[in-house]
Protein backbone atom coordinates (compact mmCIF):
# COMPACT_ATOMS: atom_id res chain seq x y z
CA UNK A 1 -35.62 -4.42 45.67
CA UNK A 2 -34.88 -8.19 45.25
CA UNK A 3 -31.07 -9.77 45.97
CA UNK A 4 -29.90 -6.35 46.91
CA UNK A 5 -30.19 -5.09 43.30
CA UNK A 6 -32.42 -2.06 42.66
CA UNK A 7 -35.95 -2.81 40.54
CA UNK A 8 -35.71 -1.56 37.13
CA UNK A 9 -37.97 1.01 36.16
CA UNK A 10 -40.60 -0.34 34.29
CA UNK A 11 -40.48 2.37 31.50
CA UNK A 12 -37.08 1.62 31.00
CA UNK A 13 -37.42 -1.87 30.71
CA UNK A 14 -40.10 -1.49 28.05
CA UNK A 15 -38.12 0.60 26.26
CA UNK A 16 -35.09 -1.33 26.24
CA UNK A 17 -36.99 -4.26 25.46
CA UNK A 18 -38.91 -2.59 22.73
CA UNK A 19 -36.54 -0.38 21.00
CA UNK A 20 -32.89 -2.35 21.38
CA UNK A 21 -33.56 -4.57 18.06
CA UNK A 22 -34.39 -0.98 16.05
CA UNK A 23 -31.17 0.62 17.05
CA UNK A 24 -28.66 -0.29 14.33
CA UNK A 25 -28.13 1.21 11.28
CA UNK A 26 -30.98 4.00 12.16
CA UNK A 27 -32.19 6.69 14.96
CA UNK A 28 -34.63 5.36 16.91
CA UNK A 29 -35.41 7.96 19.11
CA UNK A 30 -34.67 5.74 22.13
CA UNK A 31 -31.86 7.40 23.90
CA UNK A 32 -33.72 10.99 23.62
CA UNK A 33 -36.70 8.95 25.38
CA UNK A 34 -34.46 7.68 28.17
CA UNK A 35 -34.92 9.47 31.72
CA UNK A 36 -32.67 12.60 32.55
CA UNK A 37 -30.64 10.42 35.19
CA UNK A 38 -29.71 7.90 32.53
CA UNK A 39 -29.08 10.43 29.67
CA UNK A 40 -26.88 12.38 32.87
CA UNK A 41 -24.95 8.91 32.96
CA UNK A 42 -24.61 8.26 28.95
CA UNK A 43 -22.94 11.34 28.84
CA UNK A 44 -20.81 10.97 31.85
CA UNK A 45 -20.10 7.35 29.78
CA UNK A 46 -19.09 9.93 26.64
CA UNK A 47 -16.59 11.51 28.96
CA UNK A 48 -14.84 8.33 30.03
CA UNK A 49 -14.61 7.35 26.41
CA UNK A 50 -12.81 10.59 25.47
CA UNK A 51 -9.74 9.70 28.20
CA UNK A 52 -9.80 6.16 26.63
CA UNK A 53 -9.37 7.93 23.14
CA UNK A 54 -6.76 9.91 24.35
CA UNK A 55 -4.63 7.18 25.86
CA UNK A 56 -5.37 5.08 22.32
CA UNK A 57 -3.63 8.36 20.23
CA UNK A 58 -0.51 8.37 22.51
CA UNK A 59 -0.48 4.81 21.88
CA UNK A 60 -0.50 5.11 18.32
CA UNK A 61 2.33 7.83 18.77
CA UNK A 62 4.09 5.80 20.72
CA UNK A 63 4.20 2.35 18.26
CA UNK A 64 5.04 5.15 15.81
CA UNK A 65 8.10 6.26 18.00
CA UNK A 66 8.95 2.71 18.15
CA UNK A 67 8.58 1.65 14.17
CA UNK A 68 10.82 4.42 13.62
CA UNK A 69 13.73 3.70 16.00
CA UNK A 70 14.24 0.43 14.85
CA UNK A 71 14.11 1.31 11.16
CA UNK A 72 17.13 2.78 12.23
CA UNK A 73 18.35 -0.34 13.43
CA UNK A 74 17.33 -2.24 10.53
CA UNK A 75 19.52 0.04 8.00
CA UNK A 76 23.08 -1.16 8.33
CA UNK A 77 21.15 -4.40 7.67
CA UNK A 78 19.30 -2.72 4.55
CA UNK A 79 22.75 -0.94 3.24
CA UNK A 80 24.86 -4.44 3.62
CA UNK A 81 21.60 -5.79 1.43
CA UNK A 82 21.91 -3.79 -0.84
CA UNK A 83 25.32 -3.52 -1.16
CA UNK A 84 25.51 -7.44 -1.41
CA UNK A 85 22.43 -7.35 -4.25
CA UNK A 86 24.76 -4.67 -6.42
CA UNK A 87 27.83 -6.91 -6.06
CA UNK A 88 29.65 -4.41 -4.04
CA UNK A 89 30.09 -6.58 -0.95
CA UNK A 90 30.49 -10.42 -0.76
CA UNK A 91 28.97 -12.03 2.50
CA UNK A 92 31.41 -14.08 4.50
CA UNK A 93 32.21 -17.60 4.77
CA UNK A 94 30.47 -18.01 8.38
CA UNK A 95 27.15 -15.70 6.85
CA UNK A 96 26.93 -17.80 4.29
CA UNK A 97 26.96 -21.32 5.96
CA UNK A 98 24.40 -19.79 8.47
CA UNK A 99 22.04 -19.05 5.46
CA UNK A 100 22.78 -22.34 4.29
CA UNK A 101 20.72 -23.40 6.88
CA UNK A 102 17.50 -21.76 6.60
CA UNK A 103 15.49 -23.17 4.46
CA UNK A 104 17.39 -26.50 4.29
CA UNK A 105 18.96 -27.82 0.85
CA UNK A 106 20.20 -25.16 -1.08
CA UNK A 107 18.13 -24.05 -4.24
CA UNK A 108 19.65 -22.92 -7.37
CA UNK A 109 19.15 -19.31 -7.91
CA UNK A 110 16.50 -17.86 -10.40
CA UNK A 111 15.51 -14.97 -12.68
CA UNK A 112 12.04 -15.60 -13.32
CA UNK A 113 11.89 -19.21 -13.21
CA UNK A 114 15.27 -18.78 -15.34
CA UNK A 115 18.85 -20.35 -13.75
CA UNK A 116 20.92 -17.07 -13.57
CA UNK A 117 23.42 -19.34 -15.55
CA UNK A 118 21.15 -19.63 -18.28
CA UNK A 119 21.17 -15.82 -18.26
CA UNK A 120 24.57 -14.78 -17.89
CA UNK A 121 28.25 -16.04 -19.55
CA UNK A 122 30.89 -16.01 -16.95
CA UNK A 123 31.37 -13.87 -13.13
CA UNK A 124 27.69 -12.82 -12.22
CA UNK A 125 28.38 -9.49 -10.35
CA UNK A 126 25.95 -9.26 -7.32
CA UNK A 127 22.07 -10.93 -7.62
CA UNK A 128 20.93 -9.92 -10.92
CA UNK A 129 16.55 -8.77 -11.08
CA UNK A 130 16.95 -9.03 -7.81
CA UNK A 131 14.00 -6.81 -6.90
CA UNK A 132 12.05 -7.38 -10.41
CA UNK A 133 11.90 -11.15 -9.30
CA UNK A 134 10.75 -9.93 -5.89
CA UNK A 135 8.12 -7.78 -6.90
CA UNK A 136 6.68 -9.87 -9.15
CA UNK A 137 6.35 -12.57 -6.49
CA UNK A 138 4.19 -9.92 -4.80
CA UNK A 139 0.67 -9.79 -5.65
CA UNK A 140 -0.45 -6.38 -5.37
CA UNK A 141 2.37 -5.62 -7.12
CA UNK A 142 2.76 -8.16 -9.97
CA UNK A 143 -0.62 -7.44 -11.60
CA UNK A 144 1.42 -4.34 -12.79
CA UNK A 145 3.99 -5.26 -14.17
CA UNK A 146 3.82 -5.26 -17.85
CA UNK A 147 6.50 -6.99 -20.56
CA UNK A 148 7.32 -3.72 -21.39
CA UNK A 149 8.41 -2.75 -17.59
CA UNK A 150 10.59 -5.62 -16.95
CA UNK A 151 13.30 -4.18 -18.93
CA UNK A 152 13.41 -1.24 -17.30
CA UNK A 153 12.67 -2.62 -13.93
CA UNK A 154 15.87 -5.16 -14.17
CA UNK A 155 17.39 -1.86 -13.21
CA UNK A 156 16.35 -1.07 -10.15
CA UNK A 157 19.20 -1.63 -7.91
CA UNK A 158 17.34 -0.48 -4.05
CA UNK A 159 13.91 0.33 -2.37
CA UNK A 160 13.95 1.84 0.81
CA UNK A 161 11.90 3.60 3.08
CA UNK A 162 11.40 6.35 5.48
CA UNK A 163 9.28 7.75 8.27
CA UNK A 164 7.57 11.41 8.01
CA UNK A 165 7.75 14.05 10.49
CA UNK A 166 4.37 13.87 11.02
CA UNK A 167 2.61 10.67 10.43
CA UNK A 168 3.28 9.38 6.77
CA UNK A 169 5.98 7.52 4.87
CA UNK A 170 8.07 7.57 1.87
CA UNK A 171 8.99 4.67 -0.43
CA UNK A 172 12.58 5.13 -2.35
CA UNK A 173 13.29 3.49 -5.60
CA UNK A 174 16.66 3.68 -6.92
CA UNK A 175 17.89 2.43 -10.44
CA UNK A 176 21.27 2.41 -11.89
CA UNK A 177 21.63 4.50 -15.01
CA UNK A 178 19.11 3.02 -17.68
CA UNK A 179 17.58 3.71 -21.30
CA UNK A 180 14.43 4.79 -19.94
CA UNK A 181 14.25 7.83 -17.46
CA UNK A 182 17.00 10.27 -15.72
CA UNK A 183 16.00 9.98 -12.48
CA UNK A 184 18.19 8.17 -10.17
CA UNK A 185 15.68 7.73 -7.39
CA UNK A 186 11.95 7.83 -7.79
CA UNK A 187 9.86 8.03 -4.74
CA UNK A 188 6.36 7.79 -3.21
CA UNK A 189 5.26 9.57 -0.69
CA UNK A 190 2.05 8.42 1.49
CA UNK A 191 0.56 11.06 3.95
CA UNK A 192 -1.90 10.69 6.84
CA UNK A 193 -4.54 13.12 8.16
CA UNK A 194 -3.67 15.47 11.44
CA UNK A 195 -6.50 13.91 13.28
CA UNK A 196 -6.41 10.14 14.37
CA UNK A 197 -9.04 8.38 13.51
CA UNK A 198 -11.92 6.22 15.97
CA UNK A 199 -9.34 3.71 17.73
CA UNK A 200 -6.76 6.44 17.32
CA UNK A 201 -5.53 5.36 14.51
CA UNK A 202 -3.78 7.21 11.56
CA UNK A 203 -6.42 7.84 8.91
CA UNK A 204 -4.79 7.68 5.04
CA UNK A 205 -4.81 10.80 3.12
CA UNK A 206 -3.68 11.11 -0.22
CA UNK A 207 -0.06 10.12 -1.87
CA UNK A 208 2.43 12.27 -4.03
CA UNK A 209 4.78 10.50 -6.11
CA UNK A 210 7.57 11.70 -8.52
CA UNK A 211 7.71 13.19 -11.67
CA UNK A 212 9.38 10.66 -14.52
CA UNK A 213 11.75 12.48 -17.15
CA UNK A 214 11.00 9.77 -19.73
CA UNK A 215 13.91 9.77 -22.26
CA UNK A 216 12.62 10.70 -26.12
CA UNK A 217 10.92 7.78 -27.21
CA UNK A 218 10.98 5.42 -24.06
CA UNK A 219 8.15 6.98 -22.16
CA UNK A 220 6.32 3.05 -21.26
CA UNK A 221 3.37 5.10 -20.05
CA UNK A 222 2.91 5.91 -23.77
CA UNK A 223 2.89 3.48 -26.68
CA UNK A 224 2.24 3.67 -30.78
CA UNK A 225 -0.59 2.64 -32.19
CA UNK A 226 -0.97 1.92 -36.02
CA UNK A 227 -4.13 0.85 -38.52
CA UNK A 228 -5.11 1.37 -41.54
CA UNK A 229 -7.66 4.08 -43.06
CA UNK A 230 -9.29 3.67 -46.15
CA UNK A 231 -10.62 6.71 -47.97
CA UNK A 232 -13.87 7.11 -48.51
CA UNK A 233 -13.59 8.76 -52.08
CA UNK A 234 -10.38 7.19 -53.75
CA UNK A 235 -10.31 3.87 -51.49
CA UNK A 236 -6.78 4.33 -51.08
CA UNK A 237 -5.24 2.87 -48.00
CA UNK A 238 -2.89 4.94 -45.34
CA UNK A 239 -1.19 3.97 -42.50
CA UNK A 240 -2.06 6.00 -39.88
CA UNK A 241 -0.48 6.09 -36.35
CA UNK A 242 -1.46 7.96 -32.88
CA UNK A 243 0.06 7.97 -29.58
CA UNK A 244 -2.14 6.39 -27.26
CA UNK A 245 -2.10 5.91 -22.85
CA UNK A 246 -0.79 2.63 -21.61
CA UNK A 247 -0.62 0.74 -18.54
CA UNK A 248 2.53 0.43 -16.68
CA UNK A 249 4.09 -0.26 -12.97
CA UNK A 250 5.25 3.48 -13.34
CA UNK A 251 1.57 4.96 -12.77
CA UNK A 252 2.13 3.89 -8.89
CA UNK A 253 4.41 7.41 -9.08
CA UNK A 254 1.19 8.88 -9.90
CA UNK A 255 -1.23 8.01 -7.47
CA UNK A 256 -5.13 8.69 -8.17
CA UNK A 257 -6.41 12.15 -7.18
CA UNK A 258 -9.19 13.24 -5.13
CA UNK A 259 -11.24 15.55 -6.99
CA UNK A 260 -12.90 19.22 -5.05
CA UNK A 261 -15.55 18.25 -5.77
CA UNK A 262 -18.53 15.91 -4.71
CA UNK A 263 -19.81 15.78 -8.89
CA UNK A 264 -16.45 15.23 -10.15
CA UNK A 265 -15.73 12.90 -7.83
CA UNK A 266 -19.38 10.35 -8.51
CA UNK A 267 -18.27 10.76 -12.32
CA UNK A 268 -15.28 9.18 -11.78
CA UNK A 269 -16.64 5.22 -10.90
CA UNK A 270 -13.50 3.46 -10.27
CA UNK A 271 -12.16 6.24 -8.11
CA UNK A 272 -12.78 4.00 -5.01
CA UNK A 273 -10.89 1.34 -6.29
CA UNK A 274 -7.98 2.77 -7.42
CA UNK A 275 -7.58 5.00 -4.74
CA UNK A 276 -7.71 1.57 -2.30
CA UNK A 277 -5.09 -0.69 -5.22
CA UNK A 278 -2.90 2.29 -4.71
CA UNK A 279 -2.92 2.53 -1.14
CA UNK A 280 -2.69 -1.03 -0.87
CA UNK A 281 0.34 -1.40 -2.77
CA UNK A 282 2.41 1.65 -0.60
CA UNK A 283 1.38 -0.65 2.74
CA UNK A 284 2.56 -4.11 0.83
CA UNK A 285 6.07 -2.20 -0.33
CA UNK A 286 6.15 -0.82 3.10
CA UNK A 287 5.18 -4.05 5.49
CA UNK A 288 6.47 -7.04 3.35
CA UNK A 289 8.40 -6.55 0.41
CA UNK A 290 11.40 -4.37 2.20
CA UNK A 291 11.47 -6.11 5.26
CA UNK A 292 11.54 -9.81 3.89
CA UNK A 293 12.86 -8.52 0.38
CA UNK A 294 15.02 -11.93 0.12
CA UNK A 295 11.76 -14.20 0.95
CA UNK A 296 10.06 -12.45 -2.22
CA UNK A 297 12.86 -13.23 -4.37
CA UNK A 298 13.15 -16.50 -3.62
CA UNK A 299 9.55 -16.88 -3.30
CA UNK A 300 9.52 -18.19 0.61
CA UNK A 301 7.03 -15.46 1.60
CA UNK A 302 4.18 -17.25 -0.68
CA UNK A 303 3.98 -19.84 1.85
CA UNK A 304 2.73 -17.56 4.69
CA UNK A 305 0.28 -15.01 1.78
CA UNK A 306 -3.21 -16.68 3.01
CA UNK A 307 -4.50 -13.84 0.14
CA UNK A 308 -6.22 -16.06 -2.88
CA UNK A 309 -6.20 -13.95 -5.92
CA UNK A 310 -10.19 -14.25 -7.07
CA UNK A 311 -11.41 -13.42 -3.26
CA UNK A 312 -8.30 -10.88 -2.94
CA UNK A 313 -10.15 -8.30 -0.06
CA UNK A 314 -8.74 -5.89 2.16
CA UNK A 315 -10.43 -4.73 5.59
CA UNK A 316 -10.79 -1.46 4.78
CA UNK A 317 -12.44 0.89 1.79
CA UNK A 318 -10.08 3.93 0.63
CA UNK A 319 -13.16 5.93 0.16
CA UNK A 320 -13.45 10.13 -1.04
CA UNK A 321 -13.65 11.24 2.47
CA UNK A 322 -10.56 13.17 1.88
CA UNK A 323 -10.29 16.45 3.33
CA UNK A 324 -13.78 16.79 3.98
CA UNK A 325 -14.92 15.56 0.75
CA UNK A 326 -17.90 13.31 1.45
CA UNK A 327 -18.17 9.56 0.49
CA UNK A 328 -16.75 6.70 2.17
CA UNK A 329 -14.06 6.90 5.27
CA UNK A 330 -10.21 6.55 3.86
CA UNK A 331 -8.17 3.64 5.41
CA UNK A 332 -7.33 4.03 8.92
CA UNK A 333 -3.38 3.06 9.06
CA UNK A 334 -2.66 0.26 11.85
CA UNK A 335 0.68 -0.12 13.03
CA UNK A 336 2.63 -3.00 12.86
């Protein structure tokens, strides 16, 4: 015994000094070759670790708790936005002066890069594109938007959101009557597994989103294709046309699936990554755009996006480990 401190035993120092570097990534058969005293206190360790998991769950349910009573705050806030957006409500004299002086000298209001008065002849009734301006500002978001969905998009008049019973949240998107569907609200749903994941937090699931009653003919996640055919015989030339898939913001409202199973699942290459865009775009609705949804539209909020488009990378991997279902772990949902 030197300075009071017990001598280490020598096996134990070998080992440790032999068989720390090997540890990572691999078994190494180093804690099973620890003595019974120090495996006892490993697992008396393991013990202590399940009381600090414990406390880190209730914390979780606790920021959760919190989140949702002030999103009950934040409504009347929310309604008197939306209110003022659909030209229902006109902000006062003394709310408008202290606006004035946020941001400094007044900018003229756009549309796209477009002065609203370039838009519009006469009384402009409420903030016109007001959240198709703000979602194209956003990134995750913007890479979505086709030509084709702008026009439908310039009427959507609100996006809100709401907290789950049990851990999840719902995104709300409702449009004034329009050409294109007859749904008044569409929503998206995003759900979290029972258990909490290591840290204690909640571990993303899977999402459910609504069903779209196109109107005949307006369906934008369908387009016409035409080309000619020659025949082979008579060298005549048709015009022939098909129906074909295409791309539009309105596949967020039907989020990838997980397949049952493992096979289906490898077939499907890009499941990975479009399970993780759509994920990713639920959090960015959730976190940024509806909180700061005045920032987006006037483009403010770019100043504090550190994200660079080519090196665009998120922490975490939205993997198949869904219900069991092998692959990589699915995003593990930290509060904010």
């Amino acid at each position: 015994m030197a300075d009071g401190f017990p001598t280490p035993h020598p096996q134990l120092v070998s080992l440790l000094q032999g068989k720390l570097g090997s540890l990572v990534g691999k078994p190494s058969g180093y804690i099973e070759a620890l003595p019974e005293e120090v495996k006892r206190r490993i697992n008396g360790l393991k013990f202590v670790q399940t009381q600090h998991t414990k406390l880190e769950a209730r914390f979780q349910e606790e920021i959760l708790a919190l989140e949702k009573k002030y999103l009950e705050l934040y409504k009347p806030l929310y309604d008197k936005r939306s209110k003022i957006v659909q030209g229902e409500l006109e902000p006062s004299e003394e709310e408008v002066e202290v606006g004035r002086k946020v941001d400094g000298p007044e900018q003229p209001a756009t549309t796209n890069g477009v002065k609203i008065s370039e838009v519009v002849d006469g009384p402009v009734k409420g903030i016109p594109e007001f959240w198709l301006t703000a979602l194209k500002n956003l990134y995750t978001i913007s890479e979505t938007i086709t030509d084709r969905d702008e026009a439908c998009l310039k009427h959507l008049i609100d996006i809100r959101m709401a907290y789950l019973e049990k851990p999840g949240f719902r995104l709300d998107f409702e449009f004034e009557e329009n050409p294109f569907f007859t749904n008044r609200i569409l929503t998206k749903t995003y759900y979290y597994q029972d258990e909490p994941g290591y840290g204690g937090d909640f571990v993303y699931d899977h999402a459910e989103g609504t069903s779209i009653n196109w109107k005949e003919g307006k369906a934008l996640n369908l387009m016409t294709e035409t080309k000619k055919q020659k025949h082979k015989e008579t060298k005549e030339t048709r015009i022939v046309t098909k129906t074909v898939r295409a791309e539009t913001f309105f596949d967020f409202f039907s989020p990838p699936i997980v397949p049952d199973t493992d096979d289906a699942a490898e077939e499907d290459e890009d499941l990975d990554e479009r399970l993780e865009a759509d994920y990713q775009m639920g959090e960015d609705i959730k976190e940024k755009l509806i909180p700061r949804a005045i920032d987006w539209y006037t483009g403010k909020a770019l100043q504090y996006e550190e994200v660079i488009e080519d090196d665009y990378e998120e922490d975490f991997h939205v993997g198949k480990k869904q219900n069991g279902k092998g692959g990589t772990n699915p995003p593990e949902c930290k509060q904010q």
